[in-house]
Structures are given as C-alpha cells and as structure tokens.
Protein backbone atom coordinates (compact mmCIF):
# COMPACT_ATOMS: atom_id res chain seq x y z
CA UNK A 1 0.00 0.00 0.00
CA UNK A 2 2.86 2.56 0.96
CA UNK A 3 3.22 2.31 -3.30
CA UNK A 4 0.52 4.67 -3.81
CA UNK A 5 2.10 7.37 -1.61
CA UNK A 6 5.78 7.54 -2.27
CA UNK A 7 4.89 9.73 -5.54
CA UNK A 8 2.15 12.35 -5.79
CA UNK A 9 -0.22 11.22 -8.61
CA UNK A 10 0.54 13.39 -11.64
CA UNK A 11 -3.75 14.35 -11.99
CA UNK A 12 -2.70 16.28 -8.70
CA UNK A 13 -0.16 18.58 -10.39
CA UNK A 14 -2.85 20.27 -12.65
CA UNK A 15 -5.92 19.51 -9.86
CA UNK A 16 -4.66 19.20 -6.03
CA UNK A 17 -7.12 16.80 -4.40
CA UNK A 18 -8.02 19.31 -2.02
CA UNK A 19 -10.06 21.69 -4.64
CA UNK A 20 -12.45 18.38 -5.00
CA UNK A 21 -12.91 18.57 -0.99
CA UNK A 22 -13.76 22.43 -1.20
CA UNK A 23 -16.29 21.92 -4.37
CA UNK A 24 -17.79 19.08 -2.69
CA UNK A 25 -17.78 20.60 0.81
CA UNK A 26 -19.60 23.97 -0.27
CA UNK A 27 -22.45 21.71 -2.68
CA UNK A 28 -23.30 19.62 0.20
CA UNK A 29 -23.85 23.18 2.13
CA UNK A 30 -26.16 24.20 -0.59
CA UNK A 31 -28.28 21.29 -0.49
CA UNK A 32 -28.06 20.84 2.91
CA UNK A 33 -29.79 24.50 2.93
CA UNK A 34 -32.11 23.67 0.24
CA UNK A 35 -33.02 20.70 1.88
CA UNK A 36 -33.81 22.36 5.08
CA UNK A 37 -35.79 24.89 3.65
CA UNK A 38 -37.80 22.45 1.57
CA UNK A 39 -38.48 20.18 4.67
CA UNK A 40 -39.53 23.59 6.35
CA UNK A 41 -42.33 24.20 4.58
CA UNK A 42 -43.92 21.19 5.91
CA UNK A 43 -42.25 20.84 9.30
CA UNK A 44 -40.20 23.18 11.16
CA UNK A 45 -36.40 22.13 11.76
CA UNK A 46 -35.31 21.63 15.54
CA UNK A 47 -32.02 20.18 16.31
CA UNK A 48 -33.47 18.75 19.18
CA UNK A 49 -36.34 17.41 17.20
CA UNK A 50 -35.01 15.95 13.91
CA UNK A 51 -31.83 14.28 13.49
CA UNK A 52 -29.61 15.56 9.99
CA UNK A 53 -30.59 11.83 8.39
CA UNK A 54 -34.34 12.87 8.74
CA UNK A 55 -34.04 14.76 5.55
CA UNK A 56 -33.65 12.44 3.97
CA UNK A 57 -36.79 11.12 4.31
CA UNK A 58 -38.62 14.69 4.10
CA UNK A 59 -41.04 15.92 2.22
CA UNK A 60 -41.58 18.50 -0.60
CA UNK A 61 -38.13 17.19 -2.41
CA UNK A 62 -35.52 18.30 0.31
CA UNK A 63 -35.14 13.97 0.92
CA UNK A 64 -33.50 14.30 -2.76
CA UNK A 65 -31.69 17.39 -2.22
CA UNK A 66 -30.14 16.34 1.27
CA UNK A 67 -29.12 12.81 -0.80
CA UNK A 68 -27.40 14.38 -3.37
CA UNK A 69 -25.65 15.97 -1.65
CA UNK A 70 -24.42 13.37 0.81
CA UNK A 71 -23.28 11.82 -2.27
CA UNK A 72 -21.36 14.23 -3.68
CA UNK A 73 -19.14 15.18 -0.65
CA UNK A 74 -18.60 11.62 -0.55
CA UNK A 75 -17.26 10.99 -3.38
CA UNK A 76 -15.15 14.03 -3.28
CA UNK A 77 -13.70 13.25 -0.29
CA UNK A 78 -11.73 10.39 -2.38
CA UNK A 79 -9.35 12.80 -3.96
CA UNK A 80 -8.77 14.50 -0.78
CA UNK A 81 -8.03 11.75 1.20
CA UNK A 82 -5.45 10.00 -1.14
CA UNK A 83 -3.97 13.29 -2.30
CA UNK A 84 -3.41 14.29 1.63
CA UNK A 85 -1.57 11.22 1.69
CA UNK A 86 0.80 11.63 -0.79
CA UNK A 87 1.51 15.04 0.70
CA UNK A 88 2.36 13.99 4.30
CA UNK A 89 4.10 10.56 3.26
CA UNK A 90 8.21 10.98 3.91
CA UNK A 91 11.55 9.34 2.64
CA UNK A 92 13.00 6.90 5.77
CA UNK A 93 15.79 9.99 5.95
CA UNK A 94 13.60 12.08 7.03
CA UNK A 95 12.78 12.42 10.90
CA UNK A 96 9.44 10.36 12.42
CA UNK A 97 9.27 9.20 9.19
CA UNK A 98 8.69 5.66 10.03
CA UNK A 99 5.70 6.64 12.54
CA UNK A 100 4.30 9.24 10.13
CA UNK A 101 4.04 6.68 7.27
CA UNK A 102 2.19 4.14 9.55
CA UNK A 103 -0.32 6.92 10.53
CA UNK A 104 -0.76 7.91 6.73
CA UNK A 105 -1.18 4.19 6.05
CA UNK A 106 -4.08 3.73 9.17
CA UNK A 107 -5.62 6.87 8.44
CA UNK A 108 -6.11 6.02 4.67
CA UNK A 109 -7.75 2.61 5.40
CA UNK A 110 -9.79 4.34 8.23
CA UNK A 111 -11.19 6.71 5.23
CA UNK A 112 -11.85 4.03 3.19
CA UNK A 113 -14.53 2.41 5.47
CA UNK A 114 -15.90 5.84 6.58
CA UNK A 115 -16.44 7.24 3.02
CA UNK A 116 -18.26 4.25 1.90
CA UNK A 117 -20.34 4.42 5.15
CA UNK A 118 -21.28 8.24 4.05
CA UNK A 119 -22.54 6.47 0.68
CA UNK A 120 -24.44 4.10 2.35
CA UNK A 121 -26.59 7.28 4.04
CA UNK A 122 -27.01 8.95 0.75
CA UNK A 123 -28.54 5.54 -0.81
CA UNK A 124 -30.29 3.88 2.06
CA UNK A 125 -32.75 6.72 4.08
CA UNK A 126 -34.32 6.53 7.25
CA UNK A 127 -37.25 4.76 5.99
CA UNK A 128 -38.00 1.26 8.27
CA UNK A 129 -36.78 -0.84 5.55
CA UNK A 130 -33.18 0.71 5.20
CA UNK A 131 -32.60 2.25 8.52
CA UNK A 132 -30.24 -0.19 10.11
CA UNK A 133 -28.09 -0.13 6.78
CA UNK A 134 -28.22 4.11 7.06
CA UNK A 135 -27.47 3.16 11.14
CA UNK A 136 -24.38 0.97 9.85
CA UNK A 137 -23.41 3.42 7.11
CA UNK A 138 -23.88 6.68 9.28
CA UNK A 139 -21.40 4.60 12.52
CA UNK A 140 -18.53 3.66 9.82
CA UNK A 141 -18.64 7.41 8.63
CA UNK A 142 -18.70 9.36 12.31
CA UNK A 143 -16.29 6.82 13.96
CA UNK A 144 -13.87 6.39 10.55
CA UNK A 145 -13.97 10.33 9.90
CA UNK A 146 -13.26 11.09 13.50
CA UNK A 147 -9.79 8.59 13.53
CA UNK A 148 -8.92 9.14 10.08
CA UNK A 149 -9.41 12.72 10.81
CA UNK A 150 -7.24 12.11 13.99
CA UNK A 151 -4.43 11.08 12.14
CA UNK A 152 -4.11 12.94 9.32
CA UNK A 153 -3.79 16.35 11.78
CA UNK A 154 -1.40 14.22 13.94
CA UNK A 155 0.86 13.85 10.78
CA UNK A 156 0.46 17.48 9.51
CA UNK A 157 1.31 18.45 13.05
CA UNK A 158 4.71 15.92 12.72
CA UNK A 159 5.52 18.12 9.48
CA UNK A 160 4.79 21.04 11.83
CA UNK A 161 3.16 22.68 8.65
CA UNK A 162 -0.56 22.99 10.92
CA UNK A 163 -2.19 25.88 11.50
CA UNK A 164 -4.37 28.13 14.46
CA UNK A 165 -7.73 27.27 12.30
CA UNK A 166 -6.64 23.51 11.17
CA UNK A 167 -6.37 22.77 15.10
CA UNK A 168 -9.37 24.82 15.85
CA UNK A 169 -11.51 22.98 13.02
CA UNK A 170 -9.94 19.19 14.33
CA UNK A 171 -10.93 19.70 18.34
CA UNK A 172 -13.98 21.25 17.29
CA UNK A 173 -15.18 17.51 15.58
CA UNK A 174 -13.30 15.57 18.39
CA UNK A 175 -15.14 17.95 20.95
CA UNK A 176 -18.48 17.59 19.57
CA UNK A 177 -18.25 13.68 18.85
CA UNK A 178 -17.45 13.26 22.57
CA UNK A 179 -20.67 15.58 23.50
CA UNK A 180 -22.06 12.97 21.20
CA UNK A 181 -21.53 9.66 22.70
CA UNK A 182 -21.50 11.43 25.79
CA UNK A 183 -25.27 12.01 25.41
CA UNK A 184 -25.58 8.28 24.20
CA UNK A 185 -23.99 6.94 27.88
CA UNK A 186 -26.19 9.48 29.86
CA UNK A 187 -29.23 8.02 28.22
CA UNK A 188 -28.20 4.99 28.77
CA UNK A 189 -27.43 5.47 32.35
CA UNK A 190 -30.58 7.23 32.72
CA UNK A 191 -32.53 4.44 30.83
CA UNK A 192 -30.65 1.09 32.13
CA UNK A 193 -33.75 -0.93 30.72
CA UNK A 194 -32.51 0.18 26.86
CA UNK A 195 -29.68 -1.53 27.05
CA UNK A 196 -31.72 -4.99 27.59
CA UNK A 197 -34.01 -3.81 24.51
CA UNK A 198 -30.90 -3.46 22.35
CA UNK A 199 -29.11 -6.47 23.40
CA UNK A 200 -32.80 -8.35 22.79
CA UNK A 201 -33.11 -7.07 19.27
CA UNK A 202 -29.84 -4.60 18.13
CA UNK A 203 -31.83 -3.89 14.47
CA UNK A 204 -35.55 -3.77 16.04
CA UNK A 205 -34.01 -0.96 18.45
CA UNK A 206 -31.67 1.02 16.23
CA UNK A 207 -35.09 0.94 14.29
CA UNK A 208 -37.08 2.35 16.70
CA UNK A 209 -34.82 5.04 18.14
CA UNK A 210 -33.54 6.82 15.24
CA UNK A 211 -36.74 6.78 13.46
CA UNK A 212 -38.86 8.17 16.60
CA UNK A 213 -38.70 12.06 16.32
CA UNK A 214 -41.13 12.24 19.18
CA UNK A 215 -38.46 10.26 21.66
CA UNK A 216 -37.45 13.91 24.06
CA UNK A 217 -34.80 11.90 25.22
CA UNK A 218 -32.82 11.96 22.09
CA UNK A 219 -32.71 15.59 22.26
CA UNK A 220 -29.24 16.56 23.00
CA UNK A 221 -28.06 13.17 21.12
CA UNK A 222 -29.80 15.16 18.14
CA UNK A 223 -28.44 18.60 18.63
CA UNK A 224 -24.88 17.62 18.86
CA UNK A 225 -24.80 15.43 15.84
CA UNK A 226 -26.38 18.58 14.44
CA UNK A 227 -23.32 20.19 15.89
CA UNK A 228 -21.00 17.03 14.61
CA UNK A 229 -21.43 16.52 11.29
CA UNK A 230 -21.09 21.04 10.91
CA UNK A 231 -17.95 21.26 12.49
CA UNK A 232 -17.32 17.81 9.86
CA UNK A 233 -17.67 19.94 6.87
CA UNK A 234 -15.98 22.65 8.20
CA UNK A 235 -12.91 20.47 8.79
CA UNK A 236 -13.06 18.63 5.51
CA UNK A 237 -12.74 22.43 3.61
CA UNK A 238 -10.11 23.83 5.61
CA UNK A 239 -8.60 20.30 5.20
CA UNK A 240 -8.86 20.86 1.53
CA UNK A 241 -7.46 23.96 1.18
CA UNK A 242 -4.41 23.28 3.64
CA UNK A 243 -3.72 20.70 1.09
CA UNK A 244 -3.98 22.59 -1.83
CA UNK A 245 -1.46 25.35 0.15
CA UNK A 246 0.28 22.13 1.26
CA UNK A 247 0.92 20.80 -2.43
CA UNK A 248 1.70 24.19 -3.40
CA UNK A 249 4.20 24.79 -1.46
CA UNK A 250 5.49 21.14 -2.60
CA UNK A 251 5.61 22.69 -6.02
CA UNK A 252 7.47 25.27 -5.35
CA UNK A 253 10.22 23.77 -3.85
CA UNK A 254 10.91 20.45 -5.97
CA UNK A 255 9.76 22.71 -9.39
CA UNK A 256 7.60 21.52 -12.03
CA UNK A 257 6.89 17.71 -12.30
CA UNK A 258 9.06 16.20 -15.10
C-alpha cells in the first residue's frame, strides 16, 4: 500500500485533491440548505427534534436534495483523502518518518470504510426498511472520519506545517463527537432498561430510536450530531485547502513535475 504514496499522482499537479474537498464541501452546504428549507415548509427544523438523516426522508423534495448531496461530498472526499496522503508521506531519511508513514497508512484505510459508510446514508434513508443499513453506514462514517481525521492532523502536526484554524476545526469535531456519545452513555445510564431492549433485538431498536422524532430523550443526542457533522464539513474544507497550500508549497520547492 505505501506504493501509492511515495509519488504524488501526476492528476494532482494540474488539480490538487483538495479543490475536490472544497467543491464538494460547499455543494453539500447548498443542499443541505435547500433541503432544510424544503423540509420547512412542511415541518419546522429543531435540532433537538429531527436528526440531519431525517431529511432524507422529508417531504416536498428536500429527501433528494439532502441525498445528493451526501453523495457528492462523498465521493469528493476520495481525492482528498489519497492526495493528503501523498503530501504527508516521507523518505526513511527524514525524521518520524517511520511513525508518520504508519499513521498515513491507518488513516487512509480508516477513510476508506468511513467514506463508503457516508454512501451508504445517501442511498439507504431513514425509511424502516433501510434504517439499520443508514445506522451501519452513518457509525462507519462518524467513527472512521473522527480517527482518520485524527491522524491525518497528527501527521500534519509531525511536518509542523498545521495551522491556528486547522487545530481549531480538528478539536472542534473531536469535541463535539465526545458531546455525542457522551449524550448516548447518559441516556443509557438514565434508561438502564434500553440496554436490555438493544441487546434483545440490536436492528428492532436502532429501528425504533432513530426513526422516533417524538423520543425527548434523544434531544441533545440530536443537537450535537447537528453540531458534529457542521464542524465535519468545516474540517473537511479547511482540510482541503491546507492541502492545496500544502501541495503548493510542494511545487514550489521540488519545481515543475518532469
């Protein structure tokens, strides 16, 4: 696998991964909007009310709108993530170059389970048919982004080439994932009988709970993945244009590519 990052794909010289990160990032922003908007007309949007995936499943076209868009940062998030790697990989003379490479190497596989997982929310709704799959996809995505994510700042950070805003953006996604899950263990703590219902019937539950927008106790588990998957996009577009600055500033020092 380390093949694939020891030299910087030549479709990068004319078009740095990180522009298709940036493209995708501010389309999925559009739609989002659209989609909210759209679902407005019938139902007001509450963060503590709706989860993000419940767009996908609203009315007056903002489900296709909110899927589209999904899509689309997904699939721009390819470039990104194997362009980034290329950028951060080093020679063996150079120093941490051996634990760099291993976190570039992680991080990449990481990103290819979480990507796919963002795919499976723009294909599979929250519909009781295709829920658990969107429940699957959705977990691959927030976990995979969050440690892929991890990594790749850890390395930038090694090449001390980071910035104020880059470390802002990264503890801004770790900090809201942890509100997150830390919601998830109150509720459970709270609720001690869920955790029997899950372990009865994992799919039957994951059913019920993510598509019950009348549950109040899934309030704050609601507003910070509101808050979660924002501060994702955010990170994925400065992401994308430290790498284009990153790759850049590659260019300039090694010249033009032969």
């Amino acid at each position: 696998m380390a093949a694939i990052f020891q030299k910087e794909s030549k479709v990068f010289h004319k078009i740095p991964g990180g522009y298709f990160a940036i493209v995708g990032g501010f389309i999925f922003i559009a739609l989002l909007l659209v989609a909210i908007v759209l679902y407005s007309l019938t139902v007001p949007i509450n963060w503590f009310n709706q989860f993000v995936s419940n767009l996908g499943i609203g009315p007056n076209g903002s489900a296709i709108a909110f899927s589209i868009g999904t899509f689309i940062i997904a699939v721009c998030l390819y470039p990104l993530v194997l362009h980034a790697g290329q950028l951060l990989w080093m020679t063996p003379d150079q120093n941490r170059a051996k634990l760099n490479n291993r976190m570039v190497i992680i991080a990449f596989i990481l990103a290819m389970f979480a990507i796919p997982g963002l795919i499976l929310v723009a294909f599979f709704n929250m519909g009781p048919a295709t829920i658990l799959v969107h429940g699957i996809g959705a977990t691959l995505f927030f976990v995979g982004t969050v440690l892929y994510g991890g990594l790749f700042w850890l390395c930038i950070e090694i090449h001390k080439d980071s910035t104020f805003l880059l470390r802002i953006c990264t503890l801004a996604v770790l900090g809201f994932f942890i509100c997150f899950m830390g919601a998830v263990v109150i509720l459970v703590a709270q609720n001690p009988s869920e955790m029997a219902t899950f372990l009865a019937s994992p799919s039957s539950y994951i059913i019920r709970i993510l598509g019950d927008v009348t549950d109040t106790r899934l309030a704050w588990i609601r507003f910070f993945e509101w808050w979660f998957i924002l501060a994702m996009v955010a990170w994925n577009l400065y992401l994308g244009y430290h790498a284009v600055k990153m790759a850049q500033k590659r260019h300039l020092t090694r010249g033009p590519a032969l």
